[in-house]
N, C-alpha and C. Protein backbone atom coordinates (compact mmCIF):
# COMPACT_ATOMS: atom_id res chain seq x y z
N UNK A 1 9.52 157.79 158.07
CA UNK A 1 8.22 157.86 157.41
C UNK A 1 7.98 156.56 156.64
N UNK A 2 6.84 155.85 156.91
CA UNK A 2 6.49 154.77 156.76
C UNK A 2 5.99 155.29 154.60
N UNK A 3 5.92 154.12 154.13
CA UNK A 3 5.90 154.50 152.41
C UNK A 3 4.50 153.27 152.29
N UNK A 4 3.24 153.93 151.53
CA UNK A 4 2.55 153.10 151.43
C UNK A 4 3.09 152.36 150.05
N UNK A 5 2.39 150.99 150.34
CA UNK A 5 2.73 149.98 149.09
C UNK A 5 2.58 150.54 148.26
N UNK A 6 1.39 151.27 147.52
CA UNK A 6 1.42 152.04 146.09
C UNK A 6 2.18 153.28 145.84
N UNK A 7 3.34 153.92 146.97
CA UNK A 7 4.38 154.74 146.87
C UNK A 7 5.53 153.59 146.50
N UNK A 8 5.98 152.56 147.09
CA UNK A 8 6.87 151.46 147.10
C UNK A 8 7.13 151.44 145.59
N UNK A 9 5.59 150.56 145.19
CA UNK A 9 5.22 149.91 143.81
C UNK A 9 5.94 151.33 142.81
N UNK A 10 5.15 152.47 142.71
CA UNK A 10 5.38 153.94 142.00
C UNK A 10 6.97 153.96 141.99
N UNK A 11 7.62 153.56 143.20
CA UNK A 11 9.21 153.83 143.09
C UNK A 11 9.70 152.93 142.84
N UNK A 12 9.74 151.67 142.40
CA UNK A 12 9.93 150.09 142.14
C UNK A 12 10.04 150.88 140.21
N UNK A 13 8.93 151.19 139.99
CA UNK A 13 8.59 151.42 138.49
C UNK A 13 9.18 152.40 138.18
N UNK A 14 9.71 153.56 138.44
CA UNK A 14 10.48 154.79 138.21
C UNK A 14 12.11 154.50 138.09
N UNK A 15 12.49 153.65 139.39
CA UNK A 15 13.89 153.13 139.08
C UNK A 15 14.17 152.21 138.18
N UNK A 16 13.35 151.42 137.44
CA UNK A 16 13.20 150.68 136.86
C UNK A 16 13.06 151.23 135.10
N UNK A 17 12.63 152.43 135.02
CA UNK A 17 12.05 153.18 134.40
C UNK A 17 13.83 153.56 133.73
N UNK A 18 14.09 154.62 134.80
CA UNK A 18 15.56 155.43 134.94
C UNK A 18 16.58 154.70 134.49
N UNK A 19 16.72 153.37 135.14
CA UNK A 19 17.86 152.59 134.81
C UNK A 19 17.76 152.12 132.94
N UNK A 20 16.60 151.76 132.98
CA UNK A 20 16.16 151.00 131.09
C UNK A 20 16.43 152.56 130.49
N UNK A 21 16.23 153.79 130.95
CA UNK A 21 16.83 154.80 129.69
C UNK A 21 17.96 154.71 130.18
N UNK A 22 18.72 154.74 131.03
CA UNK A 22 19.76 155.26 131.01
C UNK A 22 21.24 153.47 130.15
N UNK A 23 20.16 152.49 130.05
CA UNK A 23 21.07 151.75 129.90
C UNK A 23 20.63 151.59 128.12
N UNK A 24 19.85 151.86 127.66
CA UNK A 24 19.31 152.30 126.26
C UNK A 24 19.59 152.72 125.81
N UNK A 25 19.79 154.54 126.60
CA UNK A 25 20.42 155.07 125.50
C UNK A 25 21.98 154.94 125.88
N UNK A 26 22.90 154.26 126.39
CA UNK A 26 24.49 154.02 126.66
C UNK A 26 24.62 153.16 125.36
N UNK A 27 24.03 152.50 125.16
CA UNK A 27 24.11 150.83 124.59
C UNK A 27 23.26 150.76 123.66
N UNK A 28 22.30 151.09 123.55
CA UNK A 28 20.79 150.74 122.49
C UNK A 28 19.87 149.34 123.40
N UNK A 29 19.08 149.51 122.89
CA UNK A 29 17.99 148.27 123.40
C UNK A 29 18.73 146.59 123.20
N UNK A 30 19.35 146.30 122.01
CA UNK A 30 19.74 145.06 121.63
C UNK A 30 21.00 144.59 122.82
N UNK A 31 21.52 145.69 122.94
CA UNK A 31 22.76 145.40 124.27
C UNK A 31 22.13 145.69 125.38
N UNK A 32 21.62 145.12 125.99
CA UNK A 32 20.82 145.49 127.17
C UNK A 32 20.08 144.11 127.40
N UNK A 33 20.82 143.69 128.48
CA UNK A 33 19.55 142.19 129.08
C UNK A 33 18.87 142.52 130.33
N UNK A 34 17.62 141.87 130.57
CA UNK A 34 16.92 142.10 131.46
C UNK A 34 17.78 141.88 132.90
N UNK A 35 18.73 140.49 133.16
CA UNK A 35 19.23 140.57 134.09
C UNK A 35 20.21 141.93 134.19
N UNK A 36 20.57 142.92 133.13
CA UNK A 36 21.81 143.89 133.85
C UNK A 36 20.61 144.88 134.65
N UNK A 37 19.59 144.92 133.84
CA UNK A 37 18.33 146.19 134.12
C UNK A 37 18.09 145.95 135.95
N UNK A 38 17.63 144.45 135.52
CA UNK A 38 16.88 144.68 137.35
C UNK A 38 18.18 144.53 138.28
N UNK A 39 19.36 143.99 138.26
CA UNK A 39 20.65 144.57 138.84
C UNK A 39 21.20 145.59 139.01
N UNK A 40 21.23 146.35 138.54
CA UNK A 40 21.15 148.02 138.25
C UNK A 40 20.01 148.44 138.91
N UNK A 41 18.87 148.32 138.79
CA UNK A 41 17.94 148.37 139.58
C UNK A 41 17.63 148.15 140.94
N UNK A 42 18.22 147.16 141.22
CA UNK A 42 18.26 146.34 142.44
C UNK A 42 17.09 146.10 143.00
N UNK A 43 16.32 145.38 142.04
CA UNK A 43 15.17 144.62 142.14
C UNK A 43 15.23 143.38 141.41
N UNK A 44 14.25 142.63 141.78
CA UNK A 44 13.99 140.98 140.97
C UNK A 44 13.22 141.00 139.56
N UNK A 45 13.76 140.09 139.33
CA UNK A 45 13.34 139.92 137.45
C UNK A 45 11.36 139.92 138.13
N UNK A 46 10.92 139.26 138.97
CA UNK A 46 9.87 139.34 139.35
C UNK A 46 9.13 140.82 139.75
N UNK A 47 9.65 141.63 140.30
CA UNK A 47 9.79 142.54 140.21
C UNK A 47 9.06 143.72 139.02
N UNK A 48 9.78 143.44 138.21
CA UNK A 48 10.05 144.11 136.93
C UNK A 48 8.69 143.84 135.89
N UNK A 49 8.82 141.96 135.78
CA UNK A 49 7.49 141.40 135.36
C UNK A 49 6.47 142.08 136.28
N UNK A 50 6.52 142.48 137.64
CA UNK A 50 5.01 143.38 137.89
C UNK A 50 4.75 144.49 137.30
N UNK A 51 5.15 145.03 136.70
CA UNK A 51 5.49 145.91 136.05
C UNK A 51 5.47 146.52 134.49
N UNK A 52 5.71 145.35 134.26
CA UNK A 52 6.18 145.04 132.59
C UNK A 52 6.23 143.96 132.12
N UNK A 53 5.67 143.29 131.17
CA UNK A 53 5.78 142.22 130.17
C UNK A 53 6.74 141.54 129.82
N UNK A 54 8.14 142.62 129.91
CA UNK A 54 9.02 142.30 129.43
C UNK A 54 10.14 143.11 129.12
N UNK A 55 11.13 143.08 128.47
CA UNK A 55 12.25 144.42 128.00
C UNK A 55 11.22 145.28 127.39
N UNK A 56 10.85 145.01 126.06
CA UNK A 56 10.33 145.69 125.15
C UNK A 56 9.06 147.14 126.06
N UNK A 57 8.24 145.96 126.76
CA UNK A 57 7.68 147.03 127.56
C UNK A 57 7.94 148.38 127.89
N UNK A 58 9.50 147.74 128.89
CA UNK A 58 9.54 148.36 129.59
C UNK A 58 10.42 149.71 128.92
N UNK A 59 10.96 149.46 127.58
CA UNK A 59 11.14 150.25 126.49
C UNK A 59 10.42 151.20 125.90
N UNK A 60 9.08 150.51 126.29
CA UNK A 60 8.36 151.73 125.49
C UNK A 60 7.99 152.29 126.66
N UNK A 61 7.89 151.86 127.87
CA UNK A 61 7.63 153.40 128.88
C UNK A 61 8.72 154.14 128.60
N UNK A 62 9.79 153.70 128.69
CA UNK A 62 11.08 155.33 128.68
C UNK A 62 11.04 155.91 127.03
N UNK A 63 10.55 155.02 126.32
CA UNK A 63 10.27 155.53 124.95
C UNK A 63 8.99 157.05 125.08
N UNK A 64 8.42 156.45 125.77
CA UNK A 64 6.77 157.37 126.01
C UNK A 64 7.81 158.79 127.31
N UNK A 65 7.99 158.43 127.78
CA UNK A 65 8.92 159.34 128.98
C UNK A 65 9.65 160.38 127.94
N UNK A 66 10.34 159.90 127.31
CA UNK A 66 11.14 160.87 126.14
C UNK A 66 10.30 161.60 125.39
N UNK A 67 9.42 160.90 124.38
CA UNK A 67 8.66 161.43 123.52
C UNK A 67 7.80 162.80 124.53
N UNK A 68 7.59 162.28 125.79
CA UNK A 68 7.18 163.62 126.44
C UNK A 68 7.48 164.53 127.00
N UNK A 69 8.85 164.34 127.29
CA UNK A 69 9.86 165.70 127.34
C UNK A 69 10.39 166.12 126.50
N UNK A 70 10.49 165.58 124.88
CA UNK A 70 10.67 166.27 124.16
C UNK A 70 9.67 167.35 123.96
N UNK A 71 8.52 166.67 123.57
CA UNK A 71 7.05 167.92 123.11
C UNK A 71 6.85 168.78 124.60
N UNK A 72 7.14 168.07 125.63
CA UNK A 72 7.10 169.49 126.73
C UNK A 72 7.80 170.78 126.02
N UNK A 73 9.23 170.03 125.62
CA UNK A 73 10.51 171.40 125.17
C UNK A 73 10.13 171.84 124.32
N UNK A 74 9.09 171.01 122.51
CA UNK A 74 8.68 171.99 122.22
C UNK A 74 7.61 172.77 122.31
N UNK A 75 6.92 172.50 123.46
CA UNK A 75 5.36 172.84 123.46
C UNK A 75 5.91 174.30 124.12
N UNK A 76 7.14 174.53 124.76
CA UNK A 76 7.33 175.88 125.80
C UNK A 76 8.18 176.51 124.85
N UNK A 77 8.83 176.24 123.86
CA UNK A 77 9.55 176.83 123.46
C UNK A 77 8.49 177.48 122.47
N UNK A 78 7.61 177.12 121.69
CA UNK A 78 6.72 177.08 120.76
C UNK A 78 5.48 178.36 121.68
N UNK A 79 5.32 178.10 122.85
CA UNK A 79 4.22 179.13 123.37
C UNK A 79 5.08 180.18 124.00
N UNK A 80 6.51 180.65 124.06
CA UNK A 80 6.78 181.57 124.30
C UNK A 80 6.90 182.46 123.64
N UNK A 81 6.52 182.18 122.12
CA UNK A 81 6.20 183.18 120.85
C UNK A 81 4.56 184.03 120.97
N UNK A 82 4.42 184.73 120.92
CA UNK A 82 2.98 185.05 120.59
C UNK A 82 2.53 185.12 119.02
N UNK A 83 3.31 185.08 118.06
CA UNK A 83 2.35 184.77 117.03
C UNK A 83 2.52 183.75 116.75
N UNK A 84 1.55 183.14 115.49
CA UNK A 84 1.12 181.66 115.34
C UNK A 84 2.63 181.37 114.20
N UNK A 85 2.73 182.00 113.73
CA UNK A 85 4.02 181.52 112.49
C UNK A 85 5.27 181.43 113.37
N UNK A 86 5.65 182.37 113.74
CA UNK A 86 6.88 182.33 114.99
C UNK A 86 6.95 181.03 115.81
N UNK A 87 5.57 180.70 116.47
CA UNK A 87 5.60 179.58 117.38
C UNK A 87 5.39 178.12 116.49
N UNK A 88 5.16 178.17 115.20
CA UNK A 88 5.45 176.95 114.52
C UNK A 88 6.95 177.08 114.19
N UNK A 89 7.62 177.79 114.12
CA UNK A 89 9.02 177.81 113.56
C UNK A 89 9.55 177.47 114.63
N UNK A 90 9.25 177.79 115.89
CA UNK A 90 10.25 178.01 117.48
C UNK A 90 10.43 176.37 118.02
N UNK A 91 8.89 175.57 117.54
CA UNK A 91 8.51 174.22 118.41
C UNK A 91 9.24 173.34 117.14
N UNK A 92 9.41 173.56 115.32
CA UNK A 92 10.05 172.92 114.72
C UNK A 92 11.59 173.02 115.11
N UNK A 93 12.25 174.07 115.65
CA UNK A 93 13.13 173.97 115.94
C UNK A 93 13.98 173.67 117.30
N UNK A 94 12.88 174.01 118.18
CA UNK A 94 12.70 173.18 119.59
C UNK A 94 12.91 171.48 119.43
N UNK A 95 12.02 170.99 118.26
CA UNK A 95 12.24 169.44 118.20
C UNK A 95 13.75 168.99 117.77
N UNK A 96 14.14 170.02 116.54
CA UNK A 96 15.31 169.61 116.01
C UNK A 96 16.62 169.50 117.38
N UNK A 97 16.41 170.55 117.87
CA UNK A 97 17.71 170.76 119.26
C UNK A 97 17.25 169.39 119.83
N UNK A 98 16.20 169.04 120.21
CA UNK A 98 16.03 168.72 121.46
C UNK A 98 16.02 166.78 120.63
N UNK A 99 15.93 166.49 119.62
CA UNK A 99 16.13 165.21 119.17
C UNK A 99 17.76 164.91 118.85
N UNK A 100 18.29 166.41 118.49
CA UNK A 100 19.52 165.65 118.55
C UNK A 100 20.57 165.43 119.37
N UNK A 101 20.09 165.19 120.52
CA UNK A 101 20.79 165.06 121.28
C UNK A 101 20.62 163.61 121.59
N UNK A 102 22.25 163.01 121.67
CA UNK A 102 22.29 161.09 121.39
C UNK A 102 21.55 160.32 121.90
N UNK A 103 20.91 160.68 123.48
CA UNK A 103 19.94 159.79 124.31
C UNK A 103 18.97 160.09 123.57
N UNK A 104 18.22 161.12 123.03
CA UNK A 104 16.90 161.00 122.54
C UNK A 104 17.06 160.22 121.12
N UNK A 105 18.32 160.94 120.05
CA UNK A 105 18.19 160.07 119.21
C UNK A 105 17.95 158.30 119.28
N UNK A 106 19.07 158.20 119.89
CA UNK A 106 19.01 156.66 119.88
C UNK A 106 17.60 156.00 120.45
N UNK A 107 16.83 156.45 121.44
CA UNK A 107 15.44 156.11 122.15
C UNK A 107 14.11 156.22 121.44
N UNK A 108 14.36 157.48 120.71
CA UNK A 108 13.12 157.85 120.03
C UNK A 108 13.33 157.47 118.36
N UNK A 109 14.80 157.91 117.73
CA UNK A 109 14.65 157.69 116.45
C UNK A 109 14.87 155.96 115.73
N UNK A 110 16.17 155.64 116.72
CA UNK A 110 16.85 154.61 116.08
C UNK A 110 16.13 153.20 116.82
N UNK A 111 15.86 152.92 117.78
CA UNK A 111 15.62 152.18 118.61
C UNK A 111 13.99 152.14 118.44
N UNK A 112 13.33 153.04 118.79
CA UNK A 112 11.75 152.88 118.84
C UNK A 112 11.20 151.95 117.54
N UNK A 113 11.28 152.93 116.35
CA UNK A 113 11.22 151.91 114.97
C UNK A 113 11.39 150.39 115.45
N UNK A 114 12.87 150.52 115.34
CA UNK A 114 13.02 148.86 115.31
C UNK A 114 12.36 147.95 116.37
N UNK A 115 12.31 148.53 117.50
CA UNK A 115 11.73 147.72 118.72
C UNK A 115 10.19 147.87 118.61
N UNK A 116 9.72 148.74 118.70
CA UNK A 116 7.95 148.43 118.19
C UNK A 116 7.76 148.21 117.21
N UNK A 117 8.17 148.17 116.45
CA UNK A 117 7.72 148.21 115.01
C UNK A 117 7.05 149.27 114.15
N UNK A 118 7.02 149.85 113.31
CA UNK A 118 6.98 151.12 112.53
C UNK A 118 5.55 151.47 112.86
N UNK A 119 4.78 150.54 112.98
CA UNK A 119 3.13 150.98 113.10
C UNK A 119 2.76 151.54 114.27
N UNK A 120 3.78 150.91 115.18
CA UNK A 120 3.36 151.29 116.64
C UNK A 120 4.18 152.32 117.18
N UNK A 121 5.13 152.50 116.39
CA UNK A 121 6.06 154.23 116.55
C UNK A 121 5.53 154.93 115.90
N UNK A 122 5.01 154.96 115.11
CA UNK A 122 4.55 155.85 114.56
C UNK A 122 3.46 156.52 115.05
N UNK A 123 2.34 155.46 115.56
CA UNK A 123 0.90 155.88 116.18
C UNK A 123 1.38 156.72 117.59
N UNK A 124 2.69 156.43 118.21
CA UNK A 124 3.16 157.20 119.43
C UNK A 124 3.42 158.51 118.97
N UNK A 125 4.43 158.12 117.72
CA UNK A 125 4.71 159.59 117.64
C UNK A 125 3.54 160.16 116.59
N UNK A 126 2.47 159.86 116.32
CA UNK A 126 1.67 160.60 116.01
C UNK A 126 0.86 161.21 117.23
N UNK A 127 0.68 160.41 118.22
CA UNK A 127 -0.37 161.23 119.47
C UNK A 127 1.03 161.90 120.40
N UNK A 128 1.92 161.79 120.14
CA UNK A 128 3.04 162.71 121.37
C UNK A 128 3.66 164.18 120.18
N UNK A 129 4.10 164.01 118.56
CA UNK A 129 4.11 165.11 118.30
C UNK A 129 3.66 165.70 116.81
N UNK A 130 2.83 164.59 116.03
CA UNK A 130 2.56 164.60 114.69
C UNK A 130 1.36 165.41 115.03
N UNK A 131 0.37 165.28 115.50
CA UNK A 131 -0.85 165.92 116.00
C UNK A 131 -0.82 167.41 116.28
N UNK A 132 0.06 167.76 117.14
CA UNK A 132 0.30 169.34 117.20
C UNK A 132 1.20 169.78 116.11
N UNK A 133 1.88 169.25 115.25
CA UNK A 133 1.77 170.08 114.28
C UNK A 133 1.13 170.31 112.95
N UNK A 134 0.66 169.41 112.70
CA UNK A 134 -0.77 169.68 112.13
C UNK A 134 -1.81 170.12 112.63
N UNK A 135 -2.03 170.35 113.54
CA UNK A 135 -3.04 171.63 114.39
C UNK A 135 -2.57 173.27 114.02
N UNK A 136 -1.29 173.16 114.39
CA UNK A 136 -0.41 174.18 113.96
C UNK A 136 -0.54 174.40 112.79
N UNK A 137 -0.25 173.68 111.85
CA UNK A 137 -0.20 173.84 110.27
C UNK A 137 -1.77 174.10 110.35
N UNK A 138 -2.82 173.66 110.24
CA UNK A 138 -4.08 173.78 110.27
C UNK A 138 -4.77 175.01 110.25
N UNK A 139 -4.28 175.75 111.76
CA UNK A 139 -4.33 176.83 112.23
C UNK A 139 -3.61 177.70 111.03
N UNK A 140 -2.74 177.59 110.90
CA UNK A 140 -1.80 178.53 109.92
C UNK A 140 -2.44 178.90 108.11
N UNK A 141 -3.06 177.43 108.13
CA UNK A 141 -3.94 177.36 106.39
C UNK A 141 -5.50 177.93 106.30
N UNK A 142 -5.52 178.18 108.34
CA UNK A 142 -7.30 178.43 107.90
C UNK A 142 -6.76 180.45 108.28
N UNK A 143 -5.89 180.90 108.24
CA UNK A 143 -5.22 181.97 108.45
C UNK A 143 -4.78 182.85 107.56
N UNK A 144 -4.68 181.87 106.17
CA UNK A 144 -3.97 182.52 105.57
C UNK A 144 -2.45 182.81 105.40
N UNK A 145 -2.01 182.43 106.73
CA UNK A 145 -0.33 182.45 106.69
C UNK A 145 0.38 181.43 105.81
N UNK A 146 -0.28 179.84 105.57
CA UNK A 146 0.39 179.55 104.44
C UNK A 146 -0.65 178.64 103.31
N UNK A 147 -0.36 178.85 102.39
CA UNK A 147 -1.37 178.16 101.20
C UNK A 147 -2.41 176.97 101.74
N UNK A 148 -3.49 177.37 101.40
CA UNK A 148 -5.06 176.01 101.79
C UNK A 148 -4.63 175.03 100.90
N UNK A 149 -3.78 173.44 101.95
CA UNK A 149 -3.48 172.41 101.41
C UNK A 149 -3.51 171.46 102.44
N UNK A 150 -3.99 169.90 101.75
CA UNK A 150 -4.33 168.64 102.44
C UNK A 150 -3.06 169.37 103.66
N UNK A 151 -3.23 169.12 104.87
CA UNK A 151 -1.98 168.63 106.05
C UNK A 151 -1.72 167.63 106.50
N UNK A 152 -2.31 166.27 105.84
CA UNK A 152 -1.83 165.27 106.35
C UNK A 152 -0.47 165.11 105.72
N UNK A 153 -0.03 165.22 104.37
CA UNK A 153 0.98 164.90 103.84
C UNK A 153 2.23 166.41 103.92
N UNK A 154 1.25 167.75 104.29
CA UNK A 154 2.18 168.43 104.85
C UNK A 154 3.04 167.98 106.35
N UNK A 155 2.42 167.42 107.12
CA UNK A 155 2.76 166.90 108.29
C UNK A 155 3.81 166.31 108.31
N UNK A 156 3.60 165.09 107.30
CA UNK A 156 4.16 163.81 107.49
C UNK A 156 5.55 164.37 106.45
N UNK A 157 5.48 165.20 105.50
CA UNK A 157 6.73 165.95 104.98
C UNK A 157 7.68 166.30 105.59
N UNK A 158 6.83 167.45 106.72
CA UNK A 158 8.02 168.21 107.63
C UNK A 158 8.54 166.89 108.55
N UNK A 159 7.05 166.63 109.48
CA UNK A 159 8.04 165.30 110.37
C UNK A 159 9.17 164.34 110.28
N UNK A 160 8.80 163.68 108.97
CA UNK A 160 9.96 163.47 108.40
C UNK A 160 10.86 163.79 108.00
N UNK A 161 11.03 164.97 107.00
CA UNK A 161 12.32 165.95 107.40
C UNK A 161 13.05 166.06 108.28
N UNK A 162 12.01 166.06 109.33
CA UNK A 162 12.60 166.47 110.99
C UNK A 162 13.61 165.32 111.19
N UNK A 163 12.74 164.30 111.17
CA UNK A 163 13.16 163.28 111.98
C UNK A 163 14.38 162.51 111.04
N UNK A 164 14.61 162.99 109.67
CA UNK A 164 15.77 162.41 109.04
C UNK A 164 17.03 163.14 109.07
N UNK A 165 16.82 164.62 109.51
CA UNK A 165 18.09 165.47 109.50
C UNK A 165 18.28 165.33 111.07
N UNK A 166 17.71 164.87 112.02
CA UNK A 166 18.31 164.78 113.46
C UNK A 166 19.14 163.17 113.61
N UNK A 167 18.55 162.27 112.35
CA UNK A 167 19.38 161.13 112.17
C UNK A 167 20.61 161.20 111.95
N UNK A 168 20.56 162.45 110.46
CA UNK A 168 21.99 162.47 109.79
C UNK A 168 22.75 163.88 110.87
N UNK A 169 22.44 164.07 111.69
CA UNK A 169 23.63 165.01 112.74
C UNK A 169 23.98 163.58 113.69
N UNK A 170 23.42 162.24 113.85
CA UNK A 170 24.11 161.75 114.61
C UNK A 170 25.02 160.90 113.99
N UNK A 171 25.49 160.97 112.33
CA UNK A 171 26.03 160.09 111.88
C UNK A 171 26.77 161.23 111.33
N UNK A 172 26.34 162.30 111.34
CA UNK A 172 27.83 163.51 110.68
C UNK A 172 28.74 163.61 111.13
N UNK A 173 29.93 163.73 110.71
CA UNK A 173 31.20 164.08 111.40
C UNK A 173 32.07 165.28 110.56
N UNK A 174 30.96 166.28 110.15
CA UNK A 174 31.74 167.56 109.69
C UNK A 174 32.26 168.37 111.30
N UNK A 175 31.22 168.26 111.98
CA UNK A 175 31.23 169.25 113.02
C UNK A 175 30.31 169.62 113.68
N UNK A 176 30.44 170.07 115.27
CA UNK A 176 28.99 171.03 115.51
C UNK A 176 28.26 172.27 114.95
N UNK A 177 29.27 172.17 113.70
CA UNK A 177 28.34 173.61 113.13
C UNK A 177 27.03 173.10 112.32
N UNK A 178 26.89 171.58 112.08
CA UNK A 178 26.11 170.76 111.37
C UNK A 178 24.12 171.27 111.85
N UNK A 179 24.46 171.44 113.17
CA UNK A 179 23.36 171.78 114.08
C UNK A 179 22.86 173.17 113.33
N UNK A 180 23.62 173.88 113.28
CA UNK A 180 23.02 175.72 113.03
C UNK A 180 23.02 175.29 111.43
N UNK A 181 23.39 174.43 110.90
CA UNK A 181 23.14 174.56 109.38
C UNK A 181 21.90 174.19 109.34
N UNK A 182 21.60 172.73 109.84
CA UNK A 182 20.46 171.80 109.85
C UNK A 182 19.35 173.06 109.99
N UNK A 183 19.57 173.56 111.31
CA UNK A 183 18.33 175.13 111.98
C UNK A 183 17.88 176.19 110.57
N UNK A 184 19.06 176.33 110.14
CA UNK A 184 18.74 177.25 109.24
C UNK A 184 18.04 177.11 107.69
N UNK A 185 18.75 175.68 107.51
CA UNK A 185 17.65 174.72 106.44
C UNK A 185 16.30 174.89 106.41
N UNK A 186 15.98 174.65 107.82
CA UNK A 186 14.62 174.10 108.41
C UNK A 186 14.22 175.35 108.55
N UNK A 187 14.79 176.53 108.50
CA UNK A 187 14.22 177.28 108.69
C UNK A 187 13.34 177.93 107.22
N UNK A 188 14.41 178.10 106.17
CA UNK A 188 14.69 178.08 104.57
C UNK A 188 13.06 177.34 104.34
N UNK A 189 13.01 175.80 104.61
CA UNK A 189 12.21 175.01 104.36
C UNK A 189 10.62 175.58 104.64
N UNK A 190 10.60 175.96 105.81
CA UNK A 190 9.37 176.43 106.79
C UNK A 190 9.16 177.83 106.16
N UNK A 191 10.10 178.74 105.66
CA UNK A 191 9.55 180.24 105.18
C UNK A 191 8.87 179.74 103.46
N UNK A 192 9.36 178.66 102.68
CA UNK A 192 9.39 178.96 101.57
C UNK A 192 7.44 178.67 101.48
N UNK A 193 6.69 177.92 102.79
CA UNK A 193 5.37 177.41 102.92
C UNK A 193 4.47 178.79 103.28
N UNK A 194 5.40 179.75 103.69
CA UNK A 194 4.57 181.02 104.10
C UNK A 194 4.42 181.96 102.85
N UNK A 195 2.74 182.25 102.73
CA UNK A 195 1.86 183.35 101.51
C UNK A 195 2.87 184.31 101.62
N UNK A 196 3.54 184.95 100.77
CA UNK A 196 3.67 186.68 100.95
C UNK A 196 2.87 187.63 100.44
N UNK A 197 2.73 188.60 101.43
CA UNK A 197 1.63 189.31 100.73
C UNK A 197 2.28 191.07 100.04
């Protein structure tokens, strides 16, 4: 079966894609030269430039690739709840599992920052997972389920939370029980925002 050029090109950019996470998150971005990528690849630095600008580029596609299988994991884990409080607790804790695990950390937490620069990780991870949960939270304040308050700085509270306790499980060395503590924190954290009636 003959492959048209824009199937070729599509699979040129996918292996290219595969190899930069998989050599990212082994190593981090700073250990990683363009000649090991397109060797591994087994394509030309020319190649690659069709493609991409450059490393960094081609960083932030597998950066964008991650960021969207994470929020896939929590977008399903989060809608297999039917109520609205349950499925904000399920997708906060969907993110926590699913960031700490070392390839995402290192791609999304440790690496993105430094390689785009804070303005431009941030605006990613505001349209891949800051956005739905402040929709969520939103939903939840015009509900009644938890106190009528600004959500921008509720947002940027929890997110951060999030995103600093999936840092400190990759630098802990108590144990894997660090994970079900972290869960249950976050969980502690997330009930103390809910009205009781």
């Amino acid at each position: 079966m003959t492959r048209t050029r824009a199937e070729q090109r599509e699979e040129t950019r996918r292996t290219l894609v595969t190899v930069g996470r998989r050599l990212f998150a082994g190593r981090g971005y700073a250990a990683v030269g363009l000649a090991e990528i397109v060797r591994e690849a087994g394509v030309t630095k020319g190649a690659l430039y069709h493609h991409f600008d450059g490393k960094a580029a081609l960083f932030r596609a597998v950066l964008e690739e991650v960021q969207q299988e994470v929020g896939a994991r929590v977008a399903a884990e989060a809608d297999a709840e039917p109520d609205p409080w349950d499925q904000l607790k399920a997708g906060c804790s969907a993110f926590v599992r699913a960031a700490a695990h070392p390839d995402v950390q290192r791609i999304m937490l440790i690496d993105g920052p430094a390689v785009l620069g804070w303005n431009e990780w941030r605006a990613m991870d505001e349209a891949a997972s800051a956005r739905h949960l402040a929709e969520a939270l939103t939903a939840l304040a015009a509900s009644g389920t938890i106190t009528a308050r600004p959500v921008a700085p509720l947002t940027r509270l929890l997110s951060g939370a999030m995103n600093e306790a999936v840092l400190w499980l990759a630098q802990s060395e108590a144990g894997p029980g660090d994970l079900d503590d972290t869960l249950a924190a976050l969980s502690g954290l997330l009930e103390g925002l809910r009205v009781r009636t």
